[in-house]
C-alpha atoms as a PDB file:
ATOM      1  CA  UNK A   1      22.120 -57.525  -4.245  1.00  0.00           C
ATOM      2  CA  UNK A   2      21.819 -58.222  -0.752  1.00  0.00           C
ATOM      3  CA  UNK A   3      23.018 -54.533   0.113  1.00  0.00           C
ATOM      4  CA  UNK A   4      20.100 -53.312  -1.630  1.00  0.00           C
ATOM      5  CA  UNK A   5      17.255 -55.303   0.191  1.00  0.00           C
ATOM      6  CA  UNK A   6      19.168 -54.110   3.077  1.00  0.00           C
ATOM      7  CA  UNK A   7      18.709 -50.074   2.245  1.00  0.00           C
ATOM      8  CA  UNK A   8      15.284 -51.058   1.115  1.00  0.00           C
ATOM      9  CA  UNK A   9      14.827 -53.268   3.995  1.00  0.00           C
ATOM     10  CA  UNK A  10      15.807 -49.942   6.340  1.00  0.00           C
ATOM     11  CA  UNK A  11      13.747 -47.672   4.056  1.00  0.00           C
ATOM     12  CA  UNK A  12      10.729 -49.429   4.274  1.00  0.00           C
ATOM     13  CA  UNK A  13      11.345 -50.017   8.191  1.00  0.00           C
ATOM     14  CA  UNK A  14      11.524 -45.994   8.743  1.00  0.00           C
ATOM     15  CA  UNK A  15       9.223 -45.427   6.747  1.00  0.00           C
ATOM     16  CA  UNK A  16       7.076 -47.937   8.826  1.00  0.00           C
ATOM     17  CA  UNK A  17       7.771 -46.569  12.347  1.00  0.00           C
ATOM     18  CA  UNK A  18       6.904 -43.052  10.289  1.00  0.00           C
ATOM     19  CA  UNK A  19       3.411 -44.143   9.445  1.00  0.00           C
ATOM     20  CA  UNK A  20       2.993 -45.084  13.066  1.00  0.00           C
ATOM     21  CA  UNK A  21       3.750 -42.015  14.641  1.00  0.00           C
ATOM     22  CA  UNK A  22       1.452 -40.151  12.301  1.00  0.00           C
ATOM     23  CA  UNK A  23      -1.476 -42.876  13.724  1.00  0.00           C
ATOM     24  CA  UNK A  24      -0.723 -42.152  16.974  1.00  0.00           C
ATOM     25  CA  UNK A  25      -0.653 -38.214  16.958  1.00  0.00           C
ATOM     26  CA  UNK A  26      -3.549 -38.411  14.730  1.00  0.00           C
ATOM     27  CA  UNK A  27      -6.385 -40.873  16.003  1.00  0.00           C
ATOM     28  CA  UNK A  28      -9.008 -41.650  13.443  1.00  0.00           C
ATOM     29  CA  UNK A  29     -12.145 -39.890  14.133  1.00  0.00           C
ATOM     30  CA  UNK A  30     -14.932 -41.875  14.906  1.00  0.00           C
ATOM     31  CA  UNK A  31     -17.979 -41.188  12.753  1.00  0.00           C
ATOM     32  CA  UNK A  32     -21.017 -39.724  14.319  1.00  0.00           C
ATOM     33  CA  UNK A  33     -24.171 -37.940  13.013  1.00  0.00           C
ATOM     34  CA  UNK A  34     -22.502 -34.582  14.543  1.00  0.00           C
ATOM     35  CA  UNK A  35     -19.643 -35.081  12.149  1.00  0.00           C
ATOM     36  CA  UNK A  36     -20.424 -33.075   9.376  1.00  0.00           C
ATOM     37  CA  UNK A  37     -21.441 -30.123  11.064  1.00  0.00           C
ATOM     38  CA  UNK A  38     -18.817 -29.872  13.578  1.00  0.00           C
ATOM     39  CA  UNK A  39     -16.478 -30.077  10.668  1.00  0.00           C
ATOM     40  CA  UNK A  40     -18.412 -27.366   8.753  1.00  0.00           C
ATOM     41  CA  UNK A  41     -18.567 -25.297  11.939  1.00  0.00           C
ATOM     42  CA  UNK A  42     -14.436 -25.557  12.145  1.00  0.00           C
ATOM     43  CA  UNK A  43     -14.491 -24.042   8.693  1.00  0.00           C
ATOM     44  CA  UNK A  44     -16.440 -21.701   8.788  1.00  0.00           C
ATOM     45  CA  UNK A  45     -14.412 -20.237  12.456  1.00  0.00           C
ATOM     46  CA  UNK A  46     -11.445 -20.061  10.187  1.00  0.00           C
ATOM     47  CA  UNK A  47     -13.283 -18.256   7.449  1.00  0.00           C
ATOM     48  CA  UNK A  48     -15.070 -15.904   9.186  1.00  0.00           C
ATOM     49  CA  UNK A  49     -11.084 -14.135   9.895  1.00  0.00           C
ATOM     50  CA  UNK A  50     -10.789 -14.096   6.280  1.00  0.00           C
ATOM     51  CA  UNK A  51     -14.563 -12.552   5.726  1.00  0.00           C
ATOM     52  CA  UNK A  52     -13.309  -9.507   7.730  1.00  0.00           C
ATOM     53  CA  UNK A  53     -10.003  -8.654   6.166  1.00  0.00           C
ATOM     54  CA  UNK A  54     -12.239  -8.879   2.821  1.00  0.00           C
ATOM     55  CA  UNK A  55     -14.850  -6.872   3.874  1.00  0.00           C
ATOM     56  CA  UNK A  56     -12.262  -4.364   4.874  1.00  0.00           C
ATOM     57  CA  UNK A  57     -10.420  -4.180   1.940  1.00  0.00           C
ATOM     58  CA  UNK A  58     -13.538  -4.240   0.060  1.00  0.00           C
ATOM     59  CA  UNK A  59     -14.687  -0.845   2.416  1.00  0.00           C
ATOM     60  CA  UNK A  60     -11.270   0.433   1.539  1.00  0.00           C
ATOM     61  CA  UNK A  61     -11.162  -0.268  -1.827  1.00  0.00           C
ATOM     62  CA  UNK A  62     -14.366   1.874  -2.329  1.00  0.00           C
ATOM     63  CA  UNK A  63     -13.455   4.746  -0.017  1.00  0.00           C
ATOM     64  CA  UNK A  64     -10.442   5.257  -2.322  1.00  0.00           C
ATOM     65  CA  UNK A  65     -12.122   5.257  -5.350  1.00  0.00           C
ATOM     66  CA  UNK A  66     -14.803   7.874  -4.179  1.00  0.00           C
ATOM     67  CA  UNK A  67     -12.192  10.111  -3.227  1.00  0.00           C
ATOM     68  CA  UNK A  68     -10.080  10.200  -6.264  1.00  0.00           C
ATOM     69  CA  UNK A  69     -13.298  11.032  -7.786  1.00  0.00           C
ATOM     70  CA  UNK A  70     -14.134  13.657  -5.495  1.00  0.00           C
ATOM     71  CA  UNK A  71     -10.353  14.946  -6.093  1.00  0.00           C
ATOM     72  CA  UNK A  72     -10.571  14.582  -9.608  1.00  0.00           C
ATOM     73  CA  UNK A  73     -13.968  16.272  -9.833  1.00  0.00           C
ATOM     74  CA  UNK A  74     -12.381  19.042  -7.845  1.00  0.00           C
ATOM     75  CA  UNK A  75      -9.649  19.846  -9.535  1.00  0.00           C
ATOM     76  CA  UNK A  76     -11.537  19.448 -13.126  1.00  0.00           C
ATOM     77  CA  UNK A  77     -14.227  22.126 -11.817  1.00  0.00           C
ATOM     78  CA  UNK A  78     -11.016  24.700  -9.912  1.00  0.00           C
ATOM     79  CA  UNK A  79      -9.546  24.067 -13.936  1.00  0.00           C
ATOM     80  CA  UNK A  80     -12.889  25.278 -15.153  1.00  0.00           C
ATOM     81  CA  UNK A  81     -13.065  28.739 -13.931  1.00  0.00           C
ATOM     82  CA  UNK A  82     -10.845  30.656 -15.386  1.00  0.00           C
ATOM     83  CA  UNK A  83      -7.712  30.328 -13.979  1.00  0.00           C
ATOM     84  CA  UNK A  84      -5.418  30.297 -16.819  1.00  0.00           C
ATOM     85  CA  UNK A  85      -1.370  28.925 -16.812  1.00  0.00           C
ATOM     86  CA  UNK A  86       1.003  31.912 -17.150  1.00  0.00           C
ATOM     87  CA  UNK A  87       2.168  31.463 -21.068  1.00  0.00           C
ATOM     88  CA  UNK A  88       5.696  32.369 -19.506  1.00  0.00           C
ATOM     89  CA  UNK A  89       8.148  30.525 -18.221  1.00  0.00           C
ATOM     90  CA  UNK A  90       9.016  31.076 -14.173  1.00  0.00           C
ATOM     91  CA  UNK A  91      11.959  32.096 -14.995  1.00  0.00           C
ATOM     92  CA  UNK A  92      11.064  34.920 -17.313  1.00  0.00           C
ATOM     93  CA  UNK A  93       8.404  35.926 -14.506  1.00  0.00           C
ATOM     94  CA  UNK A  94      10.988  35.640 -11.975  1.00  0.00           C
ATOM     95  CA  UNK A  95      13.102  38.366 -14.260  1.00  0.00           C
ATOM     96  CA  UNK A  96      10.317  40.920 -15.063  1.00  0.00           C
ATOM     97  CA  UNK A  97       9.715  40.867 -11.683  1.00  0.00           C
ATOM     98  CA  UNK A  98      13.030  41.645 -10.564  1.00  0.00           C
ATOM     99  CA  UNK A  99      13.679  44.005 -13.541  1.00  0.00           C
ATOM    100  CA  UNK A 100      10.378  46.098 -11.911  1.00  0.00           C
ATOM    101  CA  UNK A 101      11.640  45.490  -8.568  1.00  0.00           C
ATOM    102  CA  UNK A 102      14.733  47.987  -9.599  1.00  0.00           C
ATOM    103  CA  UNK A 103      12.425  50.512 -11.193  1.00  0.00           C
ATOM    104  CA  UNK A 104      11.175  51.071  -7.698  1.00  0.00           C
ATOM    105  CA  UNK A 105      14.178  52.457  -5.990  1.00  0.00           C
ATOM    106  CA  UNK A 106      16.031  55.534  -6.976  1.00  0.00           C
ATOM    107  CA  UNK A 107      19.728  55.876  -5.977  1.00  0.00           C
ATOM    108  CA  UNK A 108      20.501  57.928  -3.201  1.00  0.00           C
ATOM    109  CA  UNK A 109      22.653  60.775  -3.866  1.00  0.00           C
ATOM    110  CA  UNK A 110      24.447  62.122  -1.140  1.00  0.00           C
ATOM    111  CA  UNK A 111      23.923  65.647  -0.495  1.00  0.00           C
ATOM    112  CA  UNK A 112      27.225  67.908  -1.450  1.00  0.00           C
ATOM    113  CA  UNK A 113      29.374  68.876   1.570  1.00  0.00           C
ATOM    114  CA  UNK A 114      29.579  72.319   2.378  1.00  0.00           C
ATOM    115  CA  UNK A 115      32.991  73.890   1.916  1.00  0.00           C
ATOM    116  CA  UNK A 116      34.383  75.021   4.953  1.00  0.00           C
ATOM    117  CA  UNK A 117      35.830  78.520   5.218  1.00  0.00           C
END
């Protein structure tokens, strides 16, 4: 038993000079009538950071939503005038093309060679 009120004992004794540090890096603040708003004033100077990056996000946030609109209102109206999908397949383009292509060009025949005499 003795062991154990001397761990205890030791505990208790760190956790003593612990307590004391923490007073002494930390002085109690004395109260004043300027207490309250210099604490409010601290606040706030952190906020304020904060009320920027929201704003800005907020700014942000908005310009990207007007234009996906714009770019969705866009493409709905170049959809709306007529330009119609191909009901073949690129590939089937890409051979009727080709096939035309060849319909162009006529084979060059080479012009008999005289006989010699």
């Amino acid at each position: 038993m003795d062991h154990r009120n001397e761990i205890a004992g030791s505990d208790e004794a760190r956790l003593d000079r612990l307590f004391e540090a923490y007073r002494a890096a930390c002085p109690d603040i004395e109260p004043s009538a300027a207490f309250m708003p210099q604490l409010w004033q601290k606040i706030e100077a952190r906020q304020g950071m904060s009320l920027v990056f929201g704003r800005l996000a907020r700014n942000l946030a908005t310009a990207a939503l007007a234009l996906s609109l714009l770019l969705g209102l866009a493409v709905s109206i170049s959809g709306s005038r007529g330009s119609q999908l191909p009901s073949e397949s690129y590939a089937e383009i890409l051979a009727d093309e080709h096939y035309n292509a060849s319909l162009d060009f006529e084979p060059l025949r080479p012009a008999p060679l005289a006989e010699p005499r």
